[in-house]
N, C-alpha and C. Protein backbone atom coordinates (compact mmCIF):
# COMPACT_ATOMS: atom_id res chain seq x y z
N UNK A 1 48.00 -23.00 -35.00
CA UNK A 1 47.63 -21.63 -35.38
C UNK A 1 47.61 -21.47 -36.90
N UNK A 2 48.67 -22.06 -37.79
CA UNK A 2 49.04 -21.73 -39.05
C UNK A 2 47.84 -22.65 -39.73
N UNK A 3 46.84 -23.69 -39.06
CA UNK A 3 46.04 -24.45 -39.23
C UNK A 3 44.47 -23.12 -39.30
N UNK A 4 44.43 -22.50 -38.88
CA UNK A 4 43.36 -21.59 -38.28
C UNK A 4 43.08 -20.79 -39.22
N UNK A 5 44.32 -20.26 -39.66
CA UNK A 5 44.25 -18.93 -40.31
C UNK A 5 44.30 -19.59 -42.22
N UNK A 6 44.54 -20.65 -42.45
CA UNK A 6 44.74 -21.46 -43.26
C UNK A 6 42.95 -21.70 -43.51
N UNK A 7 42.27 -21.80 -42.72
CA UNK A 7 41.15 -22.39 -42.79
C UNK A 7 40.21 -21.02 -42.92
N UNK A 8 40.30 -20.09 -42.14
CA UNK A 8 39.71 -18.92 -42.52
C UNK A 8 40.02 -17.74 -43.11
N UNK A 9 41.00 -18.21 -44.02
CA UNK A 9 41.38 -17.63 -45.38
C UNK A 9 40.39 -17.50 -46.35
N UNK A 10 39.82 -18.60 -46.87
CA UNK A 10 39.28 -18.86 -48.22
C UNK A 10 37.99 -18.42 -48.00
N UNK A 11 37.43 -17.71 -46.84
CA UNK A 11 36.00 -17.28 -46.46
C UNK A 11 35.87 -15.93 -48.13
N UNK A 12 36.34 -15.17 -48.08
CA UNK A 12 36.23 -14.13 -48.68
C UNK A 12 36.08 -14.51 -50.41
N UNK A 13 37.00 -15.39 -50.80
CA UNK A 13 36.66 -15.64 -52.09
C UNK A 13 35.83 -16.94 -52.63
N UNK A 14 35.37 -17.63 -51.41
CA UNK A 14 33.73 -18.15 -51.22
C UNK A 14 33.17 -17.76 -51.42
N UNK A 15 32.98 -16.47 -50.59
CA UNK A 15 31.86 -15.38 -50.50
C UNK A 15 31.51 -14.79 -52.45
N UNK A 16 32.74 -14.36 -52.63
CA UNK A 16 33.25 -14.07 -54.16
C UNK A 16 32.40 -14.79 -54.98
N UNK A 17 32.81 -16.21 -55.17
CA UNK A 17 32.25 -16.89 -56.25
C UNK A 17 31.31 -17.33 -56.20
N UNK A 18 30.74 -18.40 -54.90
CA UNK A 18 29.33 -18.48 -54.75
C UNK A 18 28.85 -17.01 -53.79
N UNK A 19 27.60 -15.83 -54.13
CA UNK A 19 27.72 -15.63 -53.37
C UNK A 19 26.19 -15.56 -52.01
N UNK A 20 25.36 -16.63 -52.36
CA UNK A 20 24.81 -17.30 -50.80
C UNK A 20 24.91 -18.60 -51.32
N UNK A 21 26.02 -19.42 -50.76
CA UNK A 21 25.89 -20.73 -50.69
C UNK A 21 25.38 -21.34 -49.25
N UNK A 22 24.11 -22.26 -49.49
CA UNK A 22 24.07 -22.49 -48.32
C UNK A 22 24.86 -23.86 -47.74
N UNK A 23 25.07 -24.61 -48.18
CA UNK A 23 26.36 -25.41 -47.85
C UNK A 23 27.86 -24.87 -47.08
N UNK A 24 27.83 -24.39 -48.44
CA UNK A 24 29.20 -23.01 -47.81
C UNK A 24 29.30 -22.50 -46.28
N UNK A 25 27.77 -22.17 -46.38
CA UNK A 25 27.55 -20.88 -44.54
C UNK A 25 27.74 -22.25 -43.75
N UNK A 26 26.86 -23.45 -43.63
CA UNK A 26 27.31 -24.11 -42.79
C UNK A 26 28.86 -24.68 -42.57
N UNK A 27 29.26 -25.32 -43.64
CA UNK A 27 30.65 -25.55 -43.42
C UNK A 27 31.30 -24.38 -42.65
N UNK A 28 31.41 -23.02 -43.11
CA UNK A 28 32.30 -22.17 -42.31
C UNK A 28 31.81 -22.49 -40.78
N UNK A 29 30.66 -22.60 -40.81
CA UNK A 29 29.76 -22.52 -38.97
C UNK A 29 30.51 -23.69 -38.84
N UNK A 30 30.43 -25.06 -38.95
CA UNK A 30 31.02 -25.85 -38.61
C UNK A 30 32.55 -25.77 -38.39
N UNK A 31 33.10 -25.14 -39.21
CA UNK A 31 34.75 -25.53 -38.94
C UNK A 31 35.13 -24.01 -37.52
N UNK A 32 33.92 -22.82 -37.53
CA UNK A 32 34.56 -21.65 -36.95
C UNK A 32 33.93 -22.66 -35.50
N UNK A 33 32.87 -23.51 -35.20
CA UNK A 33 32.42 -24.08 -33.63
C UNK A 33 33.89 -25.05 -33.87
N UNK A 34 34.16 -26.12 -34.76
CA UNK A 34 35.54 -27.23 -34.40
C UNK A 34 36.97 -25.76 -33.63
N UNK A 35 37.18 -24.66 -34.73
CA UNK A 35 38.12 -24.09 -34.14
C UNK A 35 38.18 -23.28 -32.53
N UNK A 36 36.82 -22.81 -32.00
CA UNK A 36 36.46 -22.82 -30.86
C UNK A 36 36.40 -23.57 -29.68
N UNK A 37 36.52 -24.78 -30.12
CA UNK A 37 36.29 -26.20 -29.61
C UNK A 37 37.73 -26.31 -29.41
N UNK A 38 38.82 -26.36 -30.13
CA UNK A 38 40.04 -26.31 -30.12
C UNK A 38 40.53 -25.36 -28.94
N UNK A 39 40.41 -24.31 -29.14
CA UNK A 39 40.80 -23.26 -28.40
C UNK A 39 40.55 -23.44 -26.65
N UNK A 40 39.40 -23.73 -26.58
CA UNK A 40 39.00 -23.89 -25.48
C UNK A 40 39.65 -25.01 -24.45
N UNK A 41 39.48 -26.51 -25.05
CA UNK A 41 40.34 -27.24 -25.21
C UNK A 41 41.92 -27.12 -24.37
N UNK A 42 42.47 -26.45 -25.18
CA UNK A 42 43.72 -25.57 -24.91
C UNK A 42 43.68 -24.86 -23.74
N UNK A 43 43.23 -24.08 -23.93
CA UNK A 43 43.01 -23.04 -22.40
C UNK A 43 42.90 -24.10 -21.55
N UNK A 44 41.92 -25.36 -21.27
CA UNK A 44 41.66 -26.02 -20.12
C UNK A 44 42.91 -26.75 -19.96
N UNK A 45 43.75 -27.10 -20.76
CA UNK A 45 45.06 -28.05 -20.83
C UNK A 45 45.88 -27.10 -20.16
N UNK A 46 46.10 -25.84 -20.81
CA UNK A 46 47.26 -25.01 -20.39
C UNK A 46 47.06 -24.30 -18.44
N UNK A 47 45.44 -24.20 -18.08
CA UNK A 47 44.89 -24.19 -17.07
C UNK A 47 45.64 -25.54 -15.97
N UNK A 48 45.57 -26.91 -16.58
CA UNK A 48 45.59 -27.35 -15.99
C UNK A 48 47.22 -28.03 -15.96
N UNK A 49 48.33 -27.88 -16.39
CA UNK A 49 49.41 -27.84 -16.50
C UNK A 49 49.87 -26.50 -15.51
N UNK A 50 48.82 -25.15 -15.22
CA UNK A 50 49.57 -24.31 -14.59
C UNK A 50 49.27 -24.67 -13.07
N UNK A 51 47.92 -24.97 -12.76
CA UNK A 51 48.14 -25.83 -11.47
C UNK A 51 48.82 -26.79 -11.24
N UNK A 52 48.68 -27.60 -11.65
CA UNK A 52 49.77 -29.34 -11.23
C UNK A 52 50.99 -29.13 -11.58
């Protein structure tokens, strides 16, 4: 979690200094689909620990 919020911190003063980077927009797209990917992930683990 402390990984998550760590990572979508620095959106705002990105935005700040560059402000349309297009590198930038993808990286955030990329790391906000990896943290989705995570999440989901999870749910199916914790899903499947509550059956078995």
């Amino acid at each position: 979690m402390a990984e998550m919020i760590h990572k979508e911190n620095p959106r705002p003063v990105n935005g700040l200094t560059h402000p349309k980077p297009p590198k930038g927009n993808n990286f955030i797209t990329f790391n906000t689909s990896k943290i989705n990917a995570t999440k989901t992930l999870a749910l199916i683990l914790q899903n499947l620990n509550t059956t078995h």
